[in-house]
N, C-alpha and C. Protein backbone atom coordinates (compact mmCIF):
# COMPACT_ATOMS: atom_id res chain seq x y z
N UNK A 1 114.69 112.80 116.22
CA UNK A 1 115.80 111.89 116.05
C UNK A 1 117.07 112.71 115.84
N UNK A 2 118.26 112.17 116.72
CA UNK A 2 119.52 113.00 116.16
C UNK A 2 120.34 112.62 114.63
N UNK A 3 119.98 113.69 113.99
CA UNK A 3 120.40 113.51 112.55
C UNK A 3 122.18 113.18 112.50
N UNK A 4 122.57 112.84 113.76
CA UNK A 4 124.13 112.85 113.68
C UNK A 4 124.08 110.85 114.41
N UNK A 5 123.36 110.16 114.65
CA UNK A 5 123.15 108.90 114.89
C UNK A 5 123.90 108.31 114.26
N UNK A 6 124.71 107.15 114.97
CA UNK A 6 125.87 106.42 114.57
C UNK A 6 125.52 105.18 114.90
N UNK A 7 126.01 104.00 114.37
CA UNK A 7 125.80 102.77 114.77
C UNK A 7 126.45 102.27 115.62
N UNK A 8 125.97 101.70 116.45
CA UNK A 8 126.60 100.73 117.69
C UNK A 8 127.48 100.14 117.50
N UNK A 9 128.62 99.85 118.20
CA UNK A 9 129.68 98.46 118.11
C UNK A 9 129.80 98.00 119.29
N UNK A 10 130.04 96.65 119.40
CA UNK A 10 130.50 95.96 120.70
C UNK A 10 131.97 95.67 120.48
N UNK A 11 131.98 95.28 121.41
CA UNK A 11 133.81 94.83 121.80
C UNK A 11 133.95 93.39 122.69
N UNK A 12 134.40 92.39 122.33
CA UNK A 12 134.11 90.97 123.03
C UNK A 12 135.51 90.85 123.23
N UNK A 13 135.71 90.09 124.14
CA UNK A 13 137.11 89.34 123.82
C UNK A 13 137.14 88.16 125.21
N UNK A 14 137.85 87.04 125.43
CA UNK A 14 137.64 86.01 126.17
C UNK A 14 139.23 85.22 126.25
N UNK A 15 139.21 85.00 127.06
CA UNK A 15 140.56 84.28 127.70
C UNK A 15 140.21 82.69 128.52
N UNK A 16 141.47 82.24 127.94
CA UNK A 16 140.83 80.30 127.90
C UNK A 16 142.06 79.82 128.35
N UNK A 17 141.94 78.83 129.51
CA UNK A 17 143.10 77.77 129.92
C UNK A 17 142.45 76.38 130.30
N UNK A 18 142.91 75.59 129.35
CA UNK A 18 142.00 74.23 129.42
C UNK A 18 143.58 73.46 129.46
N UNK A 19 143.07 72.09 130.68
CA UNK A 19 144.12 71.69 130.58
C UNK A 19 143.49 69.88 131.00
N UNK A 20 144.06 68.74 130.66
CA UNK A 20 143.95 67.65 130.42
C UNK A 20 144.73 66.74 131.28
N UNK A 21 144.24 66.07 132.49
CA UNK A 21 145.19 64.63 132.94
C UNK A 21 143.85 63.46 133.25
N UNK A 22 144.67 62.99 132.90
CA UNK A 22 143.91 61.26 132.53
C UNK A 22 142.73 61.71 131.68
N UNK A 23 141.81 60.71 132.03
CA UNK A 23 140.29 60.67 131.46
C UNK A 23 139.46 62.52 131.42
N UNK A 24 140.28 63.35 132.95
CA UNK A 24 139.99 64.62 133.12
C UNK A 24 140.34 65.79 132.29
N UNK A 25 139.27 66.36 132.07
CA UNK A 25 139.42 67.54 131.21
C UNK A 25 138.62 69.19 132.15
N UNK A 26 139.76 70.35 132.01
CA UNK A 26 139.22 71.11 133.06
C UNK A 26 139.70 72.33 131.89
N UNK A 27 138.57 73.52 132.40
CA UNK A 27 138.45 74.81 131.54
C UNK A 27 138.56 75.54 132.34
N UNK A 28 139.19 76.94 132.39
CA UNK A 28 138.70 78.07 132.87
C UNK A 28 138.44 79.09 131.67
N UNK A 29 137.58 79.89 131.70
CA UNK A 29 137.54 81.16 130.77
C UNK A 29 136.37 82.44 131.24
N UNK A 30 137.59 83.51 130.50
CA UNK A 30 136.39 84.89 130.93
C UNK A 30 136.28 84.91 129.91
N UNK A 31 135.00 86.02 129.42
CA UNK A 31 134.53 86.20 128.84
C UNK A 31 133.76 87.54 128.66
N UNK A 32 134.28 88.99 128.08
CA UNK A 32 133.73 89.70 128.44
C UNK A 32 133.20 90.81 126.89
N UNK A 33 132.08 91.34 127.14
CA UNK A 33 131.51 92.07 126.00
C UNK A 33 131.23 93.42 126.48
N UNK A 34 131.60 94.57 125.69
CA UNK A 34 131.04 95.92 126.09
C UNK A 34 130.52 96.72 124.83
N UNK A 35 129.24 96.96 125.02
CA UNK A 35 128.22 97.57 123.79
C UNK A 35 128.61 99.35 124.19
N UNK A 36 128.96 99.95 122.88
CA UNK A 36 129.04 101.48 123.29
C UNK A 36 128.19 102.42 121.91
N UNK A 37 127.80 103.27 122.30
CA UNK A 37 126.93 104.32 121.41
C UNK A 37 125.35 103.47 120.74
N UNK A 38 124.83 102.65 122.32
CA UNK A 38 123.57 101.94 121.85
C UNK A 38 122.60 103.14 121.69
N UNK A 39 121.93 103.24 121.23
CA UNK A 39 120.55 103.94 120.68
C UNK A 39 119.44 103.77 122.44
N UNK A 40 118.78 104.86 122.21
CA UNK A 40 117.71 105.23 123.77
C UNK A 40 117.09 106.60 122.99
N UNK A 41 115.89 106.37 123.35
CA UNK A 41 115.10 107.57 123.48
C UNK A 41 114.96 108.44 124.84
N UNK A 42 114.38 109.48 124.69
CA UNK A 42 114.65 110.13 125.64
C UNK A 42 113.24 111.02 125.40
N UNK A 43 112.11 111.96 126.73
CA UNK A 43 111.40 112.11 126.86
C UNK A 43 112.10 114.00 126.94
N UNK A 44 111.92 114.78 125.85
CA UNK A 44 112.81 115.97 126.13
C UNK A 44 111.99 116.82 126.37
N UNK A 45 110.95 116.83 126.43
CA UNK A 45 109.59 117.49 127.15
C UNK A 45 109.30 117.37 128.52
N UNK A 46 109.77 116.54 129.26
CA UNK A 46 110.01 116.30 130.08
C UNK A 46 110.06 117.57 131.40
N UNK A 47 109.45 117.40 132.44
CA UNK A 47 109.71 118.42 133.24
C UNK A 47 110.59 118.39 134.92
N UNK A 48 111.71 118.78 135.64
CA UNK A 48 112.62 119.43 135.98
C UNK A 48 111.07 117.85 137.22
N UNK A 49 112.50 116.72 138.16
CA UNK A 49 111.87 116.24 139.27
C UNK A 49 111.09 116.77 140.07
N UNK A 50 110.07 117.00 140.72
CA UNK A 50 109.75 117.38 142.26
C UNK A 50 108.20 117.22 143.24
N UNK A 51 107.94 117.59 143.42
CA UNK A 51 107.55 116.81 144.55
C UNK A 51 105.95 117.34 143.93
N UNK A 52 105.66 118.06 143.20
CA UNK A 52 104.37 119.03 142.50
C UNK A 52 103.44 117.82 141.41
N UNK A 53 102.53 118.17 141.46
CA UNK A 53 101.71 117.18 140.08
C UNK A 53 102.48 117.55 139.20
N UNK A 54 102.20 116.98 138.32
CA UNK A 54 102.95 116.27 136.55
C UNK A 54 102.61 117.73 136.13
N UNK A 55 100.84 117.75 135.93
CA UNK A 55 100.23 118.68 135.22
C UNK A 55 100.95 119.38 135.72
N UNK A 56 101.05 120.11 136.55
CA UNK A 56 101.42 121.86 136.63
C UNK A 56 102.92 121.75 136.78
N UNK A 57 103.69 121.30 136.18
CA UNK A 57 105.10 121.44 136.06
C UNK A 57 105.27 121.98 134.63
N UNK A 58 106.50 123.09 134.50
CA UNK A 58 106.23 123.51 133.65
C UNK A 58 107.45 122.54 132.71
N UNK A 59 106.77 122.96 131.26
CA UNK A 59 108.00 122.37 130.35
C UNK A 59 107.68 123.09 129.12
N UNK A 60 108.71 122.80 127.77
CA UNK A 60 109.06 123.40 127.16
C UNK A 60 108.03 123.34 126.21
N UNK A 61 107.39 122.77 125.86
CA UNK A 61 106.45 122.26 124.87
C UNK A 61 104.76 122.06 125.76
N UNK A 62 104.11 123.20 126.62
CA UNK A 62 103.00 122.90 127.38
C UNK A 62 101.75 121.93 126.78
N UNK A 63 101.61 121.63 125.59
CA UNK A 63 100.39 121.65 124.87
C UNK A 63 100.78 120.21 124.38
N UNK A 64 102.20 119.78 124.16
CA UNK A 64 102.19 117.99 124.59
C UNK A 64 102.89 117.36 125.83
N UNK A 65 102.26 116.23 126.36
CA UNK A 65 102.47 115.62 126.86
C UNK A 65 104.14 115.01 127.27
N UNK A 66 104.49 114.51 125.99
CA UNK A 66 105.65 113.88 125.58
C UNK A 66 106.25 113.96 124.04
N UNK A 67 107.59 114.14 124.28
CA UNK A 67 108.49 114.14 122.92
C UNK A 67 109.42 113.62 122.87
N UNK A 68 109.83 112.44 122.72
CA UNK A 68 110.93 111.43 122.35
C UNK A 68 111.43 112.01 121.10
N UNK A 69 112.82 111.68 121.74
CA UNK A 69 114.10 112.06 121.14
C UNK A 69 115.28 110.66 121.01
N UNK A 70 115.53 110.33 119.82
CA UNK A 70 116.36 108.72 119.58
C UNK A 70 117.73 109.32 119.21
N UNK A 71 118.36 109.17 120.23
CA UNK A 71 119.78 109.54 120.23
C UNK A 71 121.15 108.18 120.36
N UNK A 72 122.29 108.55 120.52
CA UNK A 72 123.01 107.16 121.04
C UNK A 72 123.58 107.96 122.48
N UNK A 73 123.91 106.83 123.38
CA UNK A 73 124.84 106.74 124.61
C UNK A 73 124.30 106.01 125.27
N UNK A 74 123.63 104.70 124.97
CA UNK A 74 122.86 103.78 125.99
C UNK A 74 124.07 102.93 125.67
N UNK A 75 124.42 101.92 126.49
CA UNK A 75 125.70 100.78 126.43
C UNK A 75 125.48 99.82 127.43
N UNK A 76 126.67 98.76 127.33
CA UNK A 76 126.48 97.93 128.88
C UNK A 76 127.48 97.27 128.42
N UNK A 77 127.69 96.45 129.85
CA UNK A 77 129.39 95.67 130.21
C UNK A 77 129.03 94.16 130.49
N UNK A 78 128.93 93.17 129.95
CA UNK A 78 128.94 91.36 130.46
C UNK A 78 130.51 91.28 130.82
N UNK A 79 130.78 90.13 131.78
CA UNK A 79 131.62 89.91 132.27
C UNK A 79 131.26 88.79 132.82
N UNK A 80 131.87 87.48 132.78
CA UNK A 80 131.32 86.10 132.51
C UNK A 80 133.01 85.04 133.31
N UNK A 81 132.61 84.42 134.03
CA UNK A 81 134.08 83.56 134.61
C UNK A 81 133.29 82.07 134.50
N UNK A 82 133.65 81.18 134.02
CA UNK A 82 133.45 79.79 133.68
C UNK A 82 134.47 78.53 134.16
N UNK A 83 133.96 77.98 135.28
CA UNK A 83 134.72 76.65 135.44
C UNK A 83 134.50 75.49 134.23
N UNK A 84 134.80 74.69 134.13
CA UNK A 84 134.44 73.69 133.90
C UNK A 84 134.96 72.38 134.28
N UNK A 85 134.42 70.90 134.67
CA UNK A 85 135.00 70.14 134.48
C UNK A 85 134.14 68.77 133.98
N UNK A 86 135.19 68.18 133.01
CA UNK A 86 135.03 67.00 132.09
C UNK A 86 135.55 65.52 132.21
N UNK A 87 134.76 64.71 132.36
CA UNK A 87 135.28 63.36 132.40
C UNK A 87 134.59 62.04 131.12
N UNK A 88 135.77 61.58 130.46
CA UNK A 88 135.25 60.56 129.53
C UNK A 88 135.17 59.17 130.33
N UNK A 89 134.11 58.72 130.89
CA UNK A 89 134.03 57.49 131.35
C UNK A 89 134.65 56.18 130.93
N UNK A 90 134.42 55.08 131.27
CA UNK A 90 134.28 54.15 130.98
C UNK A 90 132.77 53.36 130.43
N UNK A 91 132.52 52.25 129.11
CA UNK A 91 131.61 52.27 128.93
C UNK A 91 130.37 53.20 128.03
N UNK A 92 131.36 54.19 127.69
CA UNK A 92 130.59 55.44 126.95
C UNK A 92 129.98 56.08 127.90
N UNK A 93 130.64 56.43 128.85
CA UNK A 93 129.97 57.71 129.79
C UNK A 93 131.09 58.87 129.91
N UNK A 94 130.10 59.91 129.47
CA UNK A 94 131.18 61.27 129.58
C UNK A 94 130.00 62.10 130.98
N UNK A 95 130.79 62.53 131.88
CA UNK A 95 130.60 63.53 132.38
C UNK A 95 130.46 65.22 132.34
N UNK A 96 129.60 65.77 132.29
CA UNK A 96 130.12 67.68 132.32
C UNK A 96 129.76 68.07 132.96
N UNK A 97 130.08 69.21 134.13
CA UNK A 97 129.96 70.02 134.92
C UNK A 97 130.33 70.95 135.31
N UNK A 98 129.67 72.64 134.59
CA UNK A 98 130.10 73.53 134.83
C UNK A 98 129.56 74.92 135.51
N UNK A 99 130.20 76.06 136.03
CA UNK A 99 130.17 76.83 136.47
C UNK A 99 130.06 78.27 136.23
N UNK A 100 129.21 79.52 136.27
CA UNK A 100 129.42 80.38 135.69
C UNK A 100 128.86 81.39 137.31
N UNK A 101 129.89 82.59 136.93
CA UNK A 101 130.02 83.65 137.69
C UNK A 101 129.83 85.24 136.67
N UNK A 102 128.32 85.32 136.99
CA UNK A 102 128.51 86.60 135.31
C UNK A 102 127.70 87.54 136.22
N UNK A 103 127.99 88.70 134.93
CA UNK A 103 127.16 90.11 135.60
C UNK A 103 127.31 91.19 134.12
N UNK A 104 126.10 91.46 134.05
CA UNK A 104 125.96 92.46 132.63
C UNK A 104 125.01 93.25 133.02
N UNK A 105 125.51 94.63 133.11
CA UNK A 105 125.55 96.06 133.85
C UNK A 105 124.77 96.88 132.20
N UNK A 106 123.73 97.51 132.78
CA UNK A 106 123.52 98.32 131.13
C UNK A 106 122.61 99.76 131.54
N UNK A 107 122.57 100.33 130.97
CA UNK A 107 121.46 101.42 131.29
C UNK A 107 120.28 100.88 131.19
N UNK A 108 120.22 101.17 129.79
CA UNK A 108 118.64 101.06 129.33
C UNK A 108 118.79 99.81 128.14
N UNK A 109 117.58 98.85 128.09
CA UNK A 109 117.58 97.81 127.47
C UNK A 109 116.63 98.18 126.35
N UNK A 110 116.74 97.69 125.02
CA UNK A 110 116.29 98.39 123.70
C UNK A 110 115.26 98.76 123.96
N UNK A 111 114.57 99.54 123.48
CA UNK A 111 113.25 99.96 123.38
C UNK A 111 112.83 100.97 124.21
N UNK A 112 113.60 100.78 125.63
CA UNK A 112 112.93 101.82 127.29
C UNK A 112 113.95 102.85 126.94
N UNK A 113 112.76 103.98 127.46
CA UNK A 113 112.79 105.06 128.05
C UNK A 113 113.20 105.30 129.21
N UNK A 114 114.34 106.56 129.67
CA UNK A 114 114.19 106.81 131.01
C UNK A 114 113.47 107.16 132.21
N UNK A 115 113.39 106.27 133.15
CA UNK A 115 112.67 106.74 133.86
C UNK A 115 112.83 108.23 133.96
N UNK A 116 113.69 108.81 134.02
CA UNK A 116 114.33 110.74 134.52
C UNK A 116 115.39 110.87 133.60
N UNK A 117 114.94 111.47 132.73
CA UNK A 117 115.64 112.12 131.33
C UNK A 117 116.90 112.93 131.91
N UNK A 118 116.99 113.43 133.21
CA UNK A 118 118.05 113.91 133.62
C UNK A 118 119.19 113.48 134.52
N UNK A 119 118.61 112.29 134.89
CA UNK A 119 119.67 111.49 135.67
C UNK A 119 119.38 110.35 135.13
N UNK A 120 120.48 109.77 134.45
CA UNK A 120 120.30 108.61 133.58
C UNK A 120 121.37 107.85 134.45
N UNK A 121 122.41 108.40 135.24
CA UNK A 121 122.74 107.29 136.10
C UNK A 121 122.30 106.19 137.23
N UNK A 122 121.31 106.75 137.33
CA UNK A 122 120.05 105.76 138.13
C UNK A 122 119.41 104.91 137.42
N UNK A 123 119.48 104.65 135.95
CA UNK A 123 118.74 104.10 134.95
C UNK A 123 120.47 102.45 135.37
N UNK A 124 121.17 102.74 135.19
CA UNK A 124 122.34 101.97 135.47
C UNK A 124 122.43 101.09 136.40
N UNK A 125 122.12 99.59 136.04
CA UNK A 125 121.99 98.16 136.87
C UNK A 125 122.15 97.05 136.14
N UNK A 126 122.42 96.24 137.06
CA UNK A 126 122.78 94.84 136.16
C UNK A 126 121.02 94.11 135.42
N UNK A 127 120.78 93.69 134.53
CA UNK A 127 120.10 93.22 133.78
C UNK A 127 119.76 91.91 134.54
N UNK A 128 118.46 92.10 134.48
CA UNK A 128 117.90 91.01 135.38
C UNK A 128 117.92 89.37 134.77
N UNK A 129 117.84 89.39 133.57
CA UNK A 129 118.15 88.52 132.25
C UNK A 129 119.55 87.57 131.89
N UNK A 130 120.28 88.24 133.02
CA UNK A 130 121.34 87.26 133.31
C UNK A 130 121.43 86.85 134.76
N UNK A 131 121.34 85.34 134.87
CA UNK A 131 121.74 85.02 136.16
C UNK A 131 123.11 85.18 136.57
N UNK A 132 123.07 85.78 137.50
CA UNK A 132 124.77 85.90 138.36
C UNK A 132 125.49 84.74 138.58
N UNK A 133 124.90 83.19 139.13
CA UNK A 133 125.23 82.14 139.37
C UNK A 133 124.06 81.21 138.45
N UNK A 134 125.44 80.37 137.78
CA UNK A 134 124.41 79.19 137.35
C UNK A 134 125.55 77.80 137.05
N UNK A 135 124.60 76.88 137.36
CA UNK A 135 125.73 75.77 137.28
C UNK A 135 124.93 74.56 136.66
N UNK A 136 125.50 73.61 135.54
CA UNK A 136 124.79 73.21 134.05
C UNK A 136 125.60 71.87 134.68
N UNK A 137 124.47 70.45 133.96
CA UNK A 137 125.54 69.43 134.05
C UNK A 137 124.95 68.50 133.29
N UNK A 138 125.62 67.78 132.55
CA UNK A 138 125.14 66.29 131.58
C UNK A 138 126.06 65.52 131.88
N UNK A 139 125.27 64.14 131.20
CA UNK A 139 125.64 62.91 131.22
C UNK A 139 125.52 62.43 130.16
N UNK A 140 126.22 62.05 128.84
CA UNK A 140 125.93 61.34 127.98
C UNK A 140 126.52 60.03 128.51
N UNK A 141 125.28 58.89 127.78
CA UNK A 141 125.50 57.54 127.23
C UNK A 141 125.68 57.51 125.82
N UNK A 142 126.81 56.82 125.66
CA UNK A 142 127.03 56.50 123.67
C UNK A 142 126.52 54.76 123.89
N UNK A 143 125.21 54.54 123.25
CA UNK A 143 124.92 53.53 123.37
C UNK A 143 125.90 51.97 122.97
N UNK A 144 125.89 50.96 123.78
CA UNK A 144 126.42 49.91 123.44
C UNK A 144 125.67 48.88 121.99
N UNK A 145 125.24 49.99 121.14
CA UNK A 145 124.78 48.62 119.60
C UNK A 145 125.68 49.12 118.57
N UNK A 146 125.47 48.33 117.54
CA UNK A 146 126.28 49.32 116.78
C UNK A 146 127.61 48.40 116.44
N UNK A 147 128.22 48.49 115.16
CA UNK A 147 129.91 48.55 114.03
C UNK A 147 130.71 48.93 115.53
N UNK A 148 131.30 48.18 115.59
CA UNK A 148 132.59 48.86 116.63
C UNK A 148 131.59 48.51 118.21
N UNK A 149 130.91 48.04 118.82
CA UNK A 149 130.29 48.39 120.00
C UNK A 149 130.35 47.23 120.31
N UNK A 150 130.28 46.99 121.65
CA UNK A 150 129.90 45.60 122.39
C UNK A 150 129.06 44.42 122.03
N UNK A 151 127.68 45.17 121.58
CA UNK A 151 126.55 44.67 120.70
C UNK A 151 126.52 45.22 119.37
N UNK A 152 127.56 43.73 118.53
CA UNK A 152 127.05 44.50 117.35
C UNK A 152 126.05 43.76 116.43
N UNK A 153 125.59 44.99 115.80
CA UNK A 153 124.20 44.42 115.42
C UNK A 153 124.29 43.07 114.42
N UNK A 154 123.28 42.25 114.18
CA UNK A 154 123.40 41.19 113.58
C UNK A 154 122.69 41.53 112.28
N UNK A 155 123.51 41.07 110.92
CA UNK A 155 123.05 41.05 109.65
C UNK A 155 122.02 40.32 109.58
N UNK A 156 120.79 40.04 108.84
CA UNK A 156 120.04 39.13 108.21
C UNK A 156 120.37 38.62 107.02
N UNK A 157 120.78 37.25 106.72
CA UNK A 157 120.74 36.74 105.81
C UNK A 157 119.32 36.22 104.60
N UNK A 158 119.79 36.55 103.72
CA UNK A 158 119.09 36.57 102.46
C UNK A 158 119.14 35.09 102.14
N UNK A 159 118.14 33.98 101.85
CA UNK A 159 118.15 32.78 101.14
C UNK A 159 117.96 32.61 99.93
């Protein structure tokens, strides 16, 4: 473990323009997060790529296998664009229907190891765990019973 290990921070920040005519209600917003000095192990026993069996490659440590090493410089980038649009019905019907355009780029996801302790830029892809496109939609009914509603409910009288 590197006795000099620091804790992670992210960095978020998001930008919003929502704007309102008639019954219509419409959003746009980004949304973006970047994780830096995440924690990764690393295989430092490890021996030099090529084309030879495992076994007979040489490395620094012959007599083990493997030696993980928990260091920081694992990170990643979300980046998120959101439509939205909103309608309050008539009758108690609201409409929603929205839009997302995302992508979150990372090395290594907690726990993994590099595949190649020496080229860790190949370890670098978007995270399969976020969909790139997705598009969400509801319908609420606010029921008609009810103080204030079309149907309102009827008391029982006591004799």
């Amino acid at each position: 473990m590197n006795p000099h290990i620091i804790i992670p921070y992210s960095m978020q920040y998001n930008f919003t323009i929502e704007h309102q005519r008639g019954d219509n209600a419409f959003r746009v917003s980004y949304v973006g997060t970047n994780t830096r000095h995440g924690d990764y192990s690393y295989n430092i026993n490890q021996p030099l790529p090529s084309t030879g069996l495992f076994v007979n490659q040489p490395r620094s440590f012959q007599n083990y296998p493997a030696i993980n090493y928990l260091t920081n410089g694992a990170g990643h980038q979300y980046n998120g664009f959101t439509a939205e649009a909103k309608r309050r019905g008539t009758r108690g019907l609201t409409y929603q229907l929205s839009y997302t355009l995302a992508k979150d780029i990372g090395d290594l996801e907690r726990g993994q190891s590099p595949e190649n302790a020496y080229n860790r830029a190949r370890e670098r892809q978007p995270w399969l765990d976020i969909p790139k496109n997705s598009v969400t939609g509801n319908v609420i009914w606010e029921l008609p019973f009810g103080r204030g509603k079309h149907f309102p409910r009827e008391r029982q009288r006591l004799h």
